[in-house]
Structure formats: C-alpha cells, structure tokens
PDB file of N, CA and C in Angstrom:
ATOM      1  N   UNK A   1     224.596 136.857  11.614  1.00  0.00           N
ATOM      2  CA  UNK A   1     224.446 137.956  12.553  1.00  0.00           C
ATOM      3  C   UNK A   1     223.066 138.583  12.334  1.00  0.00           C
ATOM      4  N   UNK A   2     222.477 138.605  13.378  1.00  0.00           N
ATOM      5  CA  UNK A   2     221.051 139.365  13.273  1.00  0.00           C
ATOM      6  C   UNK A   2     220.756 140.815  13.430  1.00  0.00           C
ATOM      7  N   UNK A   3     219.685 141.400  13.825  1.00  0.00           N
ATOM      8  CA  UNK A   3     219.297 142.437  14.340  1.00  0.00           C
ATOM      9  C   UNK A   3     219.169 142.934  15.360  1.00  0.00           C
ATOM     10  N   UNK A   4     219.483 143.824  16.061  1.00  0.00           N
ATOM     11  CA  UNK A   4     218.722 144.261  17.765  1.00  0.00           C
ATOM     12  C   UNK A   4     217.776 144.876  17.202  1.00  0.00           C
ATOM     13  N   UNK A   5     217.181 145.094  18.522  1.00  0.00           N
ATOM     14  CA  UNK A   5     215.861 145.085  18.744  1.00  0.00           C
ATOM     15  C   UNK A   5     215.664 147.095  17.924  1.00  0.00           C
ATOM     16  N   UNK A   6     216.806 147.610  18.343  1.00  0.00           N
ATOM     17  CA  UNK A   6     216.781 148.458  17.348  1.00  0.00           C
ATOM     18  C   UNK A   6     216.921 148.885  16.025  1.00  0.00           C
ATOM     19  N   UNK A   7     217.555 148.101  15.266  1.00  0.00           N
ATOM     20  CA  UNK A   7     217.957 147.735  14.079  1.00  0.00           C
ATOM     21  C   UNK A   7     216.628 147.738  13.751  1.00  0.00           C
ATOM     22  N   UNK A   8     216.258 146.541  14.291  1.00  0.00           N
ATOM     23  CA  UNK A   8     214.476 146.391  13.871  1.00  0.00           C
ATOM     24  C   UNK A   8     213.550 147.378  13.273  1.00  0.00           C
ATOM     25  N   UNK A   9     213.546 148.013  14.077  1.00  0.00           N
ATOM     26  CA  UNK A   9     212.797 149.214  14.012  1.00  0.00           C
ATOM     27  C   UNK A   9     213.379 149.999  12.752  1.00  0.00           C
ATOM     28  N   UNK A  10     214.521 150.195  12.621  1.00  0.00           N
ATOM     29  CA  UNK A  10     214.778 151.103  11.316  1.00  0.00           C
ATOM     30  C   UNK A  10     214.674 150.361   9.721  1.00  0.00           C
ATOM     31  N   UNK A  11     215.104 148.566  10.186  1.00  0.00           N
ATOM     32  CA  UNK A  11     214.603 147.810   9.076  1.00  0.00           C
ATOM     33  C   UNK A  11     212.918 147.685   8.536  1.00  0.00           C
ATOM     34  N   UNK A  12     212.086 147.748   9.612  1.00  0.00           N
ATOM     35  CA  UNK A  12     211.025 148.136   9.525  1.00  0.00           C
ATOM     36  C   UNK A  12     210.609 149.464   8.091  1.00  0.00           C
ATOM     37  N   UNK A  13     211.250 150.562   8.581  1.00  0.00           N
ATOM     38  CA  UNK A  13     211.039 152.065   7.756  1.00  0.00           C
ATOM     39  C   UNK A  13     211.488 151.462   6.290  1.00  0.00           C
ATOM     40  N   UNK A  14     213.176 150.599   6.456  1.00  0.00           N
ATOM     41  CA  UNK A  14     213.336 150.828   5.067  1.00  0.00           C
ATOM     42  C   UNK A  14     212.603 149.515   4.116  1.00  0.00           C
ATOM     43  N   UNK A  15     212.135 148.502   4.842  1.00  0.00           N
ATOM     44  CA  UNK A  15     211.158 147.428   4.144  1.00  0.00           C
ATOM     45  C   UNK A  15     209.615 148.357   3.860  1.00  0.00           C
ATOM     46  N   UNK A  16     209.430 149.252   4.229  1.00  0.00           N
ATOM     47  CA  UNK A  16     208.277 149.931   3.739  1.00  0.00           C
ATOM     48  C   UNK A  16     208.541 151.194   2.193  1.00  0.00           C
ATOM     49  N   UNK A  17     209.617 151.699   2.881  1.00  0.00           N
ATOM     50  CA  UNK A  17     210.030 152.709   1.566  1.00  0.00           C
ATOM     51  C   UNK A  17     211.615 152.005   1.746  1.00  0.00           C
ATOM     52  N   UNK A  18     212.314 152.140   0.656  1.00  0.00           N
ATOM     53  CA  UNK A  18     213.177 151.953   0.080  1.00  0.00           C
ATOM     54  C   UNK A  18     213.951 152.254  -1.109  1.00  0.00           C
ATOM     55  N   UNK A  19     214.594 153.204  -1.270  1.00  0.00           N
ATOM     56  CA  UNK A  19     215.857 153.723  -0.244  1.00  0.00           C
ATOM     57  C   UNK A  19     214.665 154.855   0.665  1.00  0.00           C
ATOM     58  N   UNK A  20     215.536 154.965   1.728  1.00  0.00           N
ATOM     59  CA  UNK A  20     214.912 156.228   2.431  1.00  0.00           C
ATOM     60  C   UNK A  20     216.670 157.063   2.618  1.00  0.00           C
ATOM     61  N   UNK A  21     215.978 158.414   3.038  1.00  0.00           N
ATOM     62  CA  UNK A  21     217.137 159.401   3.668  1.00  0.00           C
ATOM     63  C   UNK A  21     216.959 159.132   4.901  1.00  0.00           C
ATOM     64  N   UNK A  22     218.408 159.862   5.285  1.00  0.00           N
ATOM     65  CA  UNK A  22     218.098 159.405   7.178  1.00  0.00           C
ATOM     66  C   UNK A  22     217.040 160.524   7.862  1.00  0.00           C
ATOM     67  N   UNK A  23     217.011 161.683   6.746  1.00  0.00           N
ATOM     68  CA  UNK A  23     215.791 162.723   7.634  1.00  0.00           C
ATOM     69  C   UNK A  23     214.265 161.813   7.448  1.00  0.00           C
ATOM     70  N   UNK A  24     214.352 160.948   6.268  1.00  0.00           N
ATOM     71  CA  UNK A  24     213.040 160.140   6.139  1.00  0.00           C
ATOM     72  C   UNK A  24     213.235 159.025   7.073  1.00  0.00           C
ATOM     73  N   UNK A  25     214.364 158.728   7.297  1.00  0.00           N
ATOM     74  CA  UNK A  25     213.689 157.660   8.451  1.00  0.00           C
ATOM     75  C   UNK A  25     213.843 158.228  10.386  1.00  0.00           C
ATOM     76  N   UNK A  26     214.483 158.985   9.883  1.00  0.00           N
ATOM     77  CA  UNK A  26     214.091 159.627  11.548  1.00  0.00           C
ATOM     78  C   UNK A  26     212.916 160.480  11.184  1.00  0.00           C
ATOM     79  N   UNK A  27     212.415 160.942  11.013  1.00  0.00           N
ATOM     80  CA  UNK A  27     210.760 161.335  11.111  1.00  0.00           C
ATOM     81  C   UNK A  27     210.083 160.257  10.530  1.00  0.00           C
ATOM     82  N   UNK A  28     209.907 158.683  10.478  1.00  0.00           N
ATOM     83  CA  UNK A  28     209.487 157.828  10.742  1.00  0.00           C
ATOM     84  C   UNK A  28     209.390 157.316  11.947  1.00  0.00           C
ATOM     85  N   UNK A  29     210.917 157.469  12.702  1.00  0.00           N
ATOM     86  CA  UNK A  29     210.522 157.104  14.086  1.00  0.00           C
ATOM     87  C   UNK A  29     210.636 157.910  14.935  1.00  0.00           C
ATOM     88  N   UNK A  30     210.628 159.625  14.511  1.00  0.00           N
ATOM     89  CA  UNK A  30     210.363 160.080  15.371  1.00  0.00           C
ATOM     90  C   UNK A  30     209.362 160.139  16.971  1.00  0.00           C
ATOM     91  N   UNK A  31     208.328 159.845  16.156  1.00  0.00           N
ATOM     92  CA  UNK A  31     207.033 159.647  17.607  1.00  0.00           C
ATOM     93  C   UNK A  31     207.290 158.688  18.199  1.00  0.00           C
ATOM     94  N   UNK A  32     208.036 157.407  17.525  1.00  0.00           N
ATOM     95  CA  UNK A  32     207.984 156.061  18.237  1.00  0.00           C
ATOM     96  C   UNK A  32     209.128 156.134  19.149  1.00  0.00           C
ATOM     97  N   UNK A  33     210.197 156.347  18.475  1.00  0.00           N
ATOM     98  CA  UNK A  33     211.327 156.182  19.332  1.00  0.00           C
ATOM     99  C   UNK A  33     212.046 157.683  20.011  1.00  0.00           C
ATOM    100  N   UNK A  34     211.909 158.404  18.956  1.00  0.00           N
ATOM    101  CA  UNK A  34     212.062 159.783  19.545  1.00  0.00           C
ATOM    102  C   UNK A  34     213.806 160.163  19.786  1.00  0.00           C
ATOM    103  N   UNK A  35     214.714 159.136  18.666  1.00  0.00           N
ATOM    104  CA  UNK A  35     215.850 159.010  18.199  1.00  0.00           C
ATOM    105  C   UNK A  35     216.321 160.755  17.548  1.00  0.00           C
ATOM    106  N   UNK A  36     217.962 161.068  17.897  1.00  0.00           N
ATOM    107  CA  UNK A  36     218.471 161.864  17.681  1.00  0.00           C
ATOM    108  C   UNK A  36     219.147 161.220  16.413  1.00  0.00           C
ATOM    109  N   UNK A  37     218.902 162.345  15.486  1.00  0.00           N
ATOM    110  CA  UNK A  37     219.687 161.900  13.951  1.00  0.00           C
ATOM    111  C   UNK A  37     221.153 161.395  13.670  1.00  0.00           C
ATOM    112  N   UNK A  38     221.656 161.897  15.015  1.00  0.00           N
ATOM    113  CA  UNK A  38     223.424 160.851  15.433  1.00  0.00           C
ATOM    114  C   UNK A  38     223.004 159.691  15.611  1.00  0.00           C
ATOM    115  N   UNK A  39     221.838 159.190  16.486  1.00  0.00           N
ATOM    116  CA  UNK A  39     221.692 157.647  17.181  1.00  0.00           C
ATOM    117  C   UNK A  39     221.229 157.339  16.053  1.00  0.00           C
ATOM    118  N   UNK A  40     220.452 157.702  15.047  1.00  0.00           N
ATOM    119  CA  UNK A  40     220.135 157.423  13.928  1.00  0.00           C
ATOM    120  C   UNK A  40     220.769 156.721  13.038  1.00  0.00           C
ATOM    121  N   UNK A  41     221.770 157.751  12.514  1.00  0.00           N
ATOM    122  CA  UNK A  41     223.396 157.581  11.854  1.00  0.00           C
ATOM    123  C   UNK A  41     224.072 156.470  12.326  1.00  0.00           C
ATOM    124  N   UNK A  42     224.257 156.563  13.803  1.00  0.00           N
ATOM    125  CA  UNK A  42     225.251 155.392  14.038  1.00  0.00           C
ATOM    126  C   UNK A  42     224.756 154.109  14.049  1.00  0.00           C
ATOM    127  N   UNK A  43     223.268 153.791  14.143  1.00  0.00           N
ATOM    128  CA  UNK A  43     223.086 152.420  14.182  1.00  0.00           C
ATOM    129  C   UNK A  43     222.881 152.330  12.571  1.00  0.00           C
ATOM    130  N   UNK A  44     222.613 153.162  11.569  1.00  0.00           N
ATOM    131  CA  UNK A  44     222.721 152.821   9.960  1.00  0.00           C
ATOM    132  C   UNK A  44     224.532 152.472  10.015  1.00  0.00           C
ATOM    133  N   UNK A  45     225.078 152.791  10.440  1.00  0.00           N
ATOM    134  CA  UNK A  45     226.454 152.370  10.294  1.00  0.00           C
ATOM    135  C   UNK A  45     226.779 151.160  10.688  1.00  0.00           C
ATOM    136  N   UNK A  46     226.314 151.072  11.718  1.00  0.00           N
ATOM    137  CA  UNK A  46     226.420 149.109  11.991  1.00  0.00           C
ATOM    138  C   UNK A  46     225.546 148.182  11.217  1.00  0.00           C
ATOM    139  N   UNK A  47     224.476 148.640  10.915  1.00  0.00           N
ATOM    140  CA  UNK A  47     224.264 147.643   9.904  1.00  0.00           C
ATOM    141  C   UNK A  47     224.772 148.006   8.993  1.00  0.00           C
ATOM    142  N   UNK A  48     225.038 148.930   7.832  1.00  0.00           N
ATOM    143  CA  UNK A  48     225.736 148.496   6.990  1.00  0.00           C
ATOM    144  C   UNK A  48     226.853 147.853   7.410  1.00  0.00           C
ATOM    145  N   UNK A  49     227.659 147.689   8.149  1.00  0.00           N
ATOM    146  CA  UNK A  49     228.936 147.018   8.449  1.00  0.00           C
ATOM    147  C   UNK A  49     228.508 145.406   8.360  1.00  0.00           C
ATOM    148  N   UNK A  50     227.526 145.115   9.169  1.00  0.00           N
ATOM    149  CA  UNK A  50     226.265 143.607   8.915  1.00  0.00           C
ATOM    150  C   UNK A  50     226.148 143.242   7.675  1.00  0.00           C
ATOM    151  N   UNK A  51     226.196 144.220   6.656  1.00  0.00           N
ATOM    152  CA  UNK A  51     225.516 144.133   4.944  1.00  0.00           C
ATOM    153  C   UNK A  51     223.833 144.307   5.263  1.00  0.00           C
ATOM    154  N   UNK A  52     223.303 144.309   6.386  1.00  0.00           N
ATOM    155  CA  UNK A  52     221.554 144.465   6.325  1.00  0.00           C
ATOM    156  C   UNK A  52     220.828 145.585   5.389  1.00  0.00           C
ATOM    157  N   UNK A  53     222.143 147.218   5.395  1.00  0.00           N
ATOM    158  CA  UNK A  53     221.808 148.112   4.674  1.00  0.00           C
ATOM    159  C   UNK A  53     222.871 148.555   3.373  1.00  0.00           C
ATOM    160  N   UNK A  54     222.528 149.050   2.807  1.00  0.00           N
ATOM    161  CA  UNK A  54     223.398 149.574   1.104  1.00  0.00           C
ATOM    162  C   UNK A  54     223.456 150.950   1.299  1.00  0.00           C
ATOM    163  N   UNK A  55     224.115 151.354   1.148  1.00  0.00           N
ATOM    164  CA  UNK A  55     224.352 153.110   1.483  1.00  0.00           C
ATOM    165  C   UNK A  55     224.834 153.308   0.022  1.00  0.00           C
ATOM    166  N   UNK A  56     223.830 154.857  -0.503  1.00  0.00           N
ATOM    167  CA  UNK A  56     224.527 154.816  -2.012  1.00  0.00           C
ATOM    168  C   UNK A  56     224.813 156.566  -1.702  1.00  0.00           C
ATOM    169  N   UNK A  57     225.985 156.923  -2.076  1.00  0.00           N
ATOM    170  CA  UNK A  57     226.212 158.541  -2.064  1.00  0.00           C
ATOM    171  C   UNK A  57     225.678 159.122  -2.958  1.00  0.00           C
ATOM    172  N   UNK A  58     225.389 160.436  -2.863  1.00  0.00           N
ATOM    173  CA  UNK A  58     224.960 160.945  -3.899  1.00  0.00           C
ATOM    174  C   UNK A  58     224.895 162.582  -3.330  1.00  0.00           C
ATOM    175  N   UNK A  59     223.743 162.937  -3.702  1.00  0.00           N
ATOM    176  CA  UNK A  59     223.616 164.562  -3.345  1.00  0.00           C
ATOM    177  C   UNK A  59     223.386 164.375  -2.319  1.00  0.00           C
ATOM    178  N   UNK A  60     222.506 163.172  -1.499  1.00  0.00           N
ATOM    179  CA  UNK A  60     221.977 162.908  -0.127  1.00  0.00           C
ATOM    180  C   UNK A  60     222.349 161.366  -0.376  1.00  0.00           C
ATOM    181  N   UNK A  61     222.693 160.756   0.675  1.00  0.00           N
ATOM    182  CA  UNK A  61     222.997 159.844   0.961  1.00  0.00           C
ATOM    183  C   UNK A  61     221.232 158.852   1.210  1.00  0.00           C
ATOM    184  N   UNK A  62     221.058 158.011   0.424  1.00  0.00           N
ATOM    185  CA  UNK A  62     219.988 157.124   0.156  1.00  0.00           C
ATOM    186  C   UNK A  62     220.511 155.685   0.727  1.00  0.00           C
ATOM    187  N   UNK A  63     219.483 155.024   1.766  1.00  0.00           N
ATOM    188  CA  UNK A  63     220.038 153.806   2.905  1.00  0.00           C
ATOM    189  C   UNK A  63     218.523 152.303   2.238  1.00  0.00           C
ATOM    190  N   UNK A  64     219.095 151.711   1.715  1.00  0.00           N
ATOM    191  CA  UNK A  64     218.422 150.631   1.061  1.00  0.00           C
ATOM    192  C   UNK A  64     218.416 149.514   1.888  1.00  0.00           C
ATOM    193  N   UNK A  65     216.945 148.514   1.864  1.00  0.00           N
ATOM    194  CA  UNK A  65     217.497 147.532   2.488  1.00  0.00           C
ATOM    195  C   UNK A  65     217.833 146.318   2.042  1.00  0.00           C
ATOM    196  N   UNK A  66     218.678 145.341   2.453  1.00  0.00           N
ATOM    197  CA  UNK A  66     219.392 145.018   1.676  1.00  0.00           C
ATOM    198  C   UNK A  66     218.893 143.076   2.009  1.00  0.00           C
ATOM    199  N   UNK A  67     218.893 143.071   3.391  1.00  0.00           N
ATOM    200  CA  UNK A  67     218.245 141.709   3.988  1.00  0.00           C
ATOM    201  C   UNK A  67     216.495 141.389   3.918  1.00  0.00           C
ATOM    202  N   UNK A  68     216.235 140.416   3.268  1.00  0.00           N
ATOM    203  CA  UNK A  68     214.509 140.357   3.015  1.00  0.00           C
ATOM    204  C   UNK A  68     214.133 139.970   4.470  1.00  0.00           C
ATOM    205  N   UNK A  69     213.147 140.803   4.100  1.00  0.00           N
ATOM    206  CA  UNK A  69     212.113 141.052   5.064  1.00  0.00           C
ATOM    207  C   UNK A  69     211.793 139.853   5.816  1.00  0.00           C
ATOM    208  N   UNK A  70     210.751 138.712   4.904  1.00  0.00           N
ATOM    209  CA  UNK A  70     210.243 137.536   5.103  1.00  0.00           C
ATOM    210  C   UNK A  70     211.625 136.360   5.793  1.00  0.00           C
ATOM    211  N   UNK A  71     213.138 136.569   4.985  1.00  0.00           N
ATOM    212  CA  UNK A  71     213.749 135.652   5.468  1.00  0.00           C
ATOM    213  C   UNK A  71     214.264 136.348   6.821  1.00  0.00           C
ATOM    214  N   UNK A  72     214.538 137.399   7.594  1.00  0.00           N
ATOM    215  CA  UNK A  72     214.484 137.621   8.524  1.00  0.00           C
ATOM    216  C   UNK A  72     213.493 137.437   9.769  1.00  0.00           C
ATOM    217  N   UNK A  73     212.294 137.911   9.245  1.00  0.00           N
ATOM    218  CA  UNK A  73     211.431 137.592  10.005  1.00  0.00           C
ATOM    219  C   UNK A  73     211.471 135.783  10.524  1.00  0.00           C
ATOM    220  N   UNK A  74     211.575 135.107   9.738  1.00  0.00           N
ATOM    221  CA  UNK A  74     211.642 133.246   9.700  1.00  0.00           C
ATOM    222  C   UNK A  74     212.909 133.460  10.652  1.00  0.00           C
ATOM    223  N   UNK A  75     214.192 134.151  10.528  1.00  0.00           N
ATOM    224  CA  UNK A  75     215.428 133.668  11.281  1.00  0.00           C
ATOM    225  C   UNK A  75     214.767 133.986  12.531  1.00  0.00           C
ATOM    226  N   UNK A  76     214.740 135.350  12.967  1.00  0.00           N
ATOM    227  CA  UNK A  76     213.851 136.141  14.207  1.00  0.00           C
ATOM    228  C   UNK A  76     213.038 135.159  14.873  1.00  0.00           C
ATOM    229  N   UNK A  77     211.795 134.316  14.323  1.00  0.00           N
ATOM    230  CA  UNK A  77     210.845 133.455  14.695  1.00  0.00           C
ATOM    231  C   UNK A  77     211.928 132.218  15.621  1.00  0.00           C
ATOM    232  N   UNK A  78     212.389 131.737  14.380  1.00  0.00           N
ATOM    233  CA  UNK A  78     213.153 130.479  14.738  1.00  0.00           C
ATOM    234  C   UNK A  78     213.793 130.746  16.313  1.00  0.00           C
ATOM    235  N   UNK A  79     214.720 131.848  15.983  1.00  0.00           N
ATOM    236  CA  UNK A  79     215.701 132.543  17.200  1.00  0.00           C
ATOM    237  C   UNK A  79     215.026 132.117  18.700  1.00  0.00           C
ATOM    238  N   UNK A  80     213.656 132.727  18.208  1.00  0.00           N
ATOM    239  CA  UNK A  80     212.864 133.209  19.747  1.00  0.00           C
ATOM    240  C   UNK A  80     212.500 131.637  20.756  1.00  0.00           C
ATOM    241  N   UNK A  81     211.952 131.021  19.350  1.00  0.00           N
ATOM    242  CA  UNK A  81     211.570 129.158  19.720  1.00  0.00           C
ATOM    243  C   UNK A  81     212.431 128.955  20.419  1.00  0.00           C
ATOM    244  N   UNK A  82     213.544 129.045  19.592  1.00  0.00           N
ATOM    245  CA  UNK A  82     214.848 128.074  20.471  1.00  0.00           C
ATOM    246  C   UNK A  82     214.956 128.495  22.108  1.00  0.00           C
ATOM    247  N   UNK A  83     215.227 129.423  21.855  1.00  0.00           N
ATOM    248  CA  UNK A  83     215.530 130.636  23.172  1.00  0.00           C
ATOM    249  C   UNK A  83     215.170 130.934  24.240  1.00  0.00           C
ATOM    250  N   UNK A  84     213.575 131.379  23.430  1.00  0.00           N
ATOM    251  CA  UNK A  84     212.872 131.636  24.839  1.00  0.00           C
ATOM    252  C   UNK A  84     211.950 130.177  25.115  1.00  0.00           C
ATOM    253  N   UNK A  85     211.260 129.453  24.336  1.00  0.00           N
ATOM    254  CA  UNK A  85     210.219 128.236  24.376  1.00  0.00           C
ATOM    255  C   UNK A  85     211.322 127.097  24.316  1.00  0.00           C
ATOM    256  N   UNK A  86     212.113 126.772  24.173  1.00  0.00           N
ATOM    257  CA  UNK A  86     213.400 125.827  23.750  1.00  0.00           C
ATOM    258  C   UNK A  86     212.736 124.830  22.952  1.00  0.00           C
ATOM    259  N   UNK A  87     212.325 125.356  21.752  1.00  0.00           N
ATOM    260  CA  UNK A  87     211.710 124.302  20.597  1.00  0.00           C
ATOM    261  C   UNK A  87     210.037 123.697  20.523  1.00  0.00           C
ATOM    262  N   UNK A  88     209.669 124.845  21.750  1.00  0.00           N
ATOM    263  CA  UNK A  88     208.166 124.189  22.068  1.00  0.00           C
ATOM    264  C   UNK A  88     207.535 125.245  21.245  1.00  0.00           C
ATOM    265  N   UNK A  89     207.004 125.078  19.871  1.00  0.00           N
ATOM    266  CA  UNK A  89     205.794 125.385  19.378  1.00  0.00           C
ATOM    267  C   UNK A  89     205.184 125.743  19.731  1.00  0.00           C
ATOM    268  N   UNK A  90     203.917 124.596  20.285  1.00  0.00           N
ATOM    269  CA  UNK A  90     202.574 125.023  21.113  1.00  0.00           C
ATOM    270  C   UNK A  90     202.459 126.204  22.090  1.00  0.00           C
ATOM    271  N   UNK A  91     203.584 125.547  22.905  1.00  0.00           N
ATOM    272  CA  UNK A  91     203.801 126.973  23.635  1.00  0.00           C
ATOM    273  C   UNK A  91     204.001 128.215  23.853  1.00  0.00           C
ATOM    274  N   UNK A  92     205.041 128.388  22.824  1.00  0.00           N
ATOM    275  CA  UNK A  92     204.771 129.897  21.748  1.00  0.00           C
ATOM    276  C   UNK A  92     203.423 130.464  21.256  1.00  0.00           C
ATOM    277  N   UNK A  93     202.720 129.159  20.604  1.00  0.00           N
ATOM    278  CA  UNK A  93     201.682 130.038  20.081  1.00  0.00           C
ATOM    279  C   UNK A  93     200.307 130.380  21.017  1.00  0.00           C
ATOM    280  N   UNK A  94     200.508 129.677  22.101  1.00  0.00           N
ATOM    281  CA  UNK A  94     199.411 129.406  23.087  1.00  0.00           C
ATOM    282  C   UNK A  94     199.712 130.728  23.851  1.00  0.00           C
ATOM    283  N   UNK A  95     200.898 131.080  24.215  1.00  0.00           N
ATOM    284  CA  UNK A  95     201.717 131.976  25.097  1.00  0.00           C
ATOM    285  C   UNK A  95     201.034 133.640  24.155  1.00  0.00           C
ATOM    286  N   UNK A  96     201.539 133.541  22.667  1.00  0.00           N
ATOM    287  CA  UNK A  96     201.234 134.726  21.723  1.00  0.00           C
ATOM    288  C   UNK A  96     199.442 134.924  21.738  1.00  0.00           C
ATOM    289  N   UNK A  97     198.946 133.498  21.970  1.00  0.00           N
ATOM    290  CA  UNK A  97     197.293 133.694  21.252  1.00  0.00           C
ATOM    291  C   UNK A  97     196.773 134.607  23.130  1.00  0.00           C
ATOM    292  N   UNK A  98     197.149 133.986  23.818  1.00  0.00           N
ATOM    293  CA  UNK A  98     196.503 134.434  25.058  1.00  0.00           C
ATOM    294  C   UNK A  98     196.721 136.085  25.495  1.00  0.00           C
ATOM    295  N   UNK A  99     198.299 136.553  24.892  1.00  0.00           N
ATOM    296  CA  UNK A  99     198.460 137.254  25.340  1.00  0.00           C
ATOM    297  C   UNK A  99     198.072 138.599  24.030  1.00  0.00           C
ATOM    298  N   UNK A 100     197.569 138.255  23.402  1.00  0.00           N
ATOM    299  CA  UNK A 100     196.746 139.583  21.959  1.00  0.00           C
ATOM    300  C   UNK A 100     195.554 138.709  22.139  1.00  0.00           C
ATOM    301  N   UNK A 101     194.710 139.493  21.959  1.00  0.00           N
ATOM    302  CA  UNK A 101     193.208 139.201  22.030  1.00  0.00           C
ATOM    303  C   UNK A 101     193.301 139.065  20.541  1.00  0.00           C
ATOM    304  N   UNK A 102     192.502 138.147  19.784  1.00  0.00           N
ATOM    305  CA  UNK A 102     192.413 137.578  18.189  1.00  0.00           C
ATOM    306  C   UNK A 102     191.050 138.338  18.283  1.00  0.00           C
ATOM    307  N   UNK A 103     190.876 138.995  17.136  1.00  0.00           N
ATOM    308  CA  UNK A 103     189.842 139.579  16.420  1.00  0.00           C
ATOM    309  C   UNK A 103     188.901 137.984  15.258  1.00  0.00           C
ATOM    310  N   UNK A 104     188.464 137.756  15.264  1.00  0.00           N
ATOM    311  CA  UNK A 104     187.148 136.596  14.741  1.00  0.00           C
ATOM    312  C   UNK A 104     187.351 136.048  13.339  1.00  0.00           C
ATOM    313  N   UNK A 105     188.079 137.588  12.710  1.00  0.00           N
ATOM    314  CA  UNK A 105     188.356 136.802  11.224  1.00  0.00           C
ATOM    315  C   UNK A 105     190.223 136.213  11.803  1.00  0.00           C
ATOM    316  N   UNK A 106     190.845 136.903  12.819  1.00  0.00           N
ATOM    317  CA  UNK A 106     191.763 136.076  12.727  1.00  0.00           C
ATOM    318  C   UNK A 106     191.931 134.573  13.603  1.00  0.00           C
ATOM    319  N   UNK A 107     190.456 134.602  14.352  1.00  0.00           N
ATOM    320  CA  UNK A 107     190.314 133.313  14.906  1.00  0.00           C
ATOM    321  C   UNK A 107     190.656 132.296  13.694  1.00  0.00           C
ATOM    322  N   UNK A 108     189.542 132.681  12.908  1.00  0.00           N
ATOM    323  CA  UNK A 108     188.922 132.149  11.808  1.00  0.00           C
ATOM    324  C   UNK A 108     190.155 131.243  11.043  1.00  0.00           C
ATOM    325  N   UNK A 109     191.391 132.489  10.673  1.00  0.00           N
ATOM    326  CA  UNK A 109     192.508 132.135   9.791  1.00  0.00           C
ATOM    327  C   UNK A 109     193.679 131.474  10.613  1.00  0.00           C
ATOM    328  N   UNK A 110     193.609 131.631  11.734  1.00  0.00           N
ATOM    329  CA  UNK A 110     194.409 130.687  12.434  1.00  0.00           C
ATOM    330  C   UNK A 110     193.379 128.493  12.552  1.00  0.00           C
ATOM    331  N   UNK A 111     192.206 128.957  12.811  1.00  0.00           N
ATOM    332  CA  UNK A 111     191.834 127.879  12.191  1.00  0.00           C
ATOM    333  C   UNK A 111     191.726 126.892  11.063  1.00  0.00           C
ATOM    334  N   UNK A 112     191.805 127.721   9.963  1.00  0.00           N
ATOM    335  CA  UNK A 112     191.985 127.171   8.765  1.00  0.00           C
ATOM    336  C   UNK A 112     193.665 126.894   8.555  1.00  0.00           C
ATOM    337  N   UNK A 113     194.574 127.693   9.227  1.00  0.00           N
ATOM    338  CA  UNK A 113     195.808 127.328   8.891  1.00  0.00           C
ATOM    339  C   UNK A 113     196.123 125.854  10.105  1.00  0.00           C
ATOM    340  N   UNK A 114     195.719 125.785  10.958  1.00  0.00           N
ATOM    341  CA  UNK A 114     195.276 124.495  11.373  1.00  0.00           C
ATOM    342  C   UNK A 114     195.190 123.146  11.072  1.00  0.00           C
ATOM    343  N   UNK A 115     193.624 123.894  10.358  1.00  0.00           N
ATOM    344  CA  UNK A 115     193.266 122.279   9.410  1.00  0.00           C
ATOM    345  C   UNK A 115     194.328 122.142   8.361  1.00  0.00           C
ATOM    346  N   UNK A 116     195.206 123.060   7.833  1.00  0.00           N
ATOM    347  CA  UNK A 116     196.241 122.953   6.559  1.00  0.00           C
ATOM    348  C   UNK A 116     196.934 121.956   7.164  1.00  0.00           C
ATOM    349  N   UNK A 117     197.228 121.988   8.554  1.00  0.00           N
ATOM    350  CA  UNK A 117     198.198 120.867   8.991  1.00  0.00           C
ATOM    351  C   UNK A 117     198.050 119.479   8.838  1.00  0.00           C
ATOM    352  N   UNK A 118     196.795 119.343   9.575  1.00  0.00           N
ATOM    353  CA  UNK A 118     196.543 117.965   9.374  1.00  0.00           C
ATOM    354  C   UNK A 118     196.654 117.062   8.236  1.00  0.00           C
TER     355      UNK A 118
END
C-alpha cells in the first residue's frame, strides 16, 4: 500500500525532522497546503494504520517516520513507469527532461550517469 499524493507531503516533513509534533508539521505545511490541524490529524491516522508513521505518546504526541524515504521514492518511480509510460523509460525521462528546464551542472550529471550505462 502506498501513499497519496497527500500523505506525501507530510512524509516529506517527517523524512526531514523526525519525530515531529503535529503543530511542527502543520506549520511546515502551512504555506504550502494551508491544512487545518483536524485534516492534519486525520491523514497521520491513516498512515499510521499503513505502518508509514509510529506515533509515540507522551506529554505531546511525537509522529516518526517509519517507511524509508529512498525505498519509497524507487516504489513511487516504478508505480508512475508502469502507469502512466507503461514501462517506457525513455519516455519518462524525455517527457521529465523537456518539461524542467536542466540547469548545466545537471545537464552535465545526467550525462555522466549516461555514460555509467553503457
């Protein structure tokens, strides 16, 4: 079972600090998402139900994360291939490179990860 697209966003806060409070992660996304500390609450409740988060009680309730970062991100990637490109690579990355303008050193490092292939 994965993430929505909101989940995301709060896995985001707690892969940066970890544990956070929920007042620390809603004034994380306050500006972005602009989430009420209930909508807050209730989507920390579904993921923990997922296991994505660890809820530890205490004087304040501290929300850990619990799913790595990197192996999510790889499931997420995979997900999208299948899904949206149906296994086409190239096309993904041709689709991603056209649509963000690459800054020169990341021309650069997408080139060299390139030649790694060959």
């Amino acid at each position: 079972m994965g993430l929505s697209e909101n989940e995301w966003y709060i896995m985001q806060v707690l892969w940066e600090k970890s544990p956070s409070t929920l007042r620390e992660i809603c004034n994380a996304l306050q500006r972005k998402k602009g989430w009420t500390k209930h909508a807050v609450s209730s989507f920390l409740k579904r993921m923990e139900a997922k296991g994505a988060v660890l809820v530890k009680e205490g004087k304040v309730k501290e929300y850990y994360a619990v799913w790595n970062r990197k192996e999510m991100i790889e499931q997420e990637t995979h997900s999208v291939l299948e899904r949206v490109y149906s296994g086409d690579l190239l096309l993904m990355v041709s689709n991603a490179v056209k649509q963000q303008e690459l800054t020169k050193d990341e021309t650069e490092e997408l080139k060299r990860l390139l030649d790694t292939i060959e």
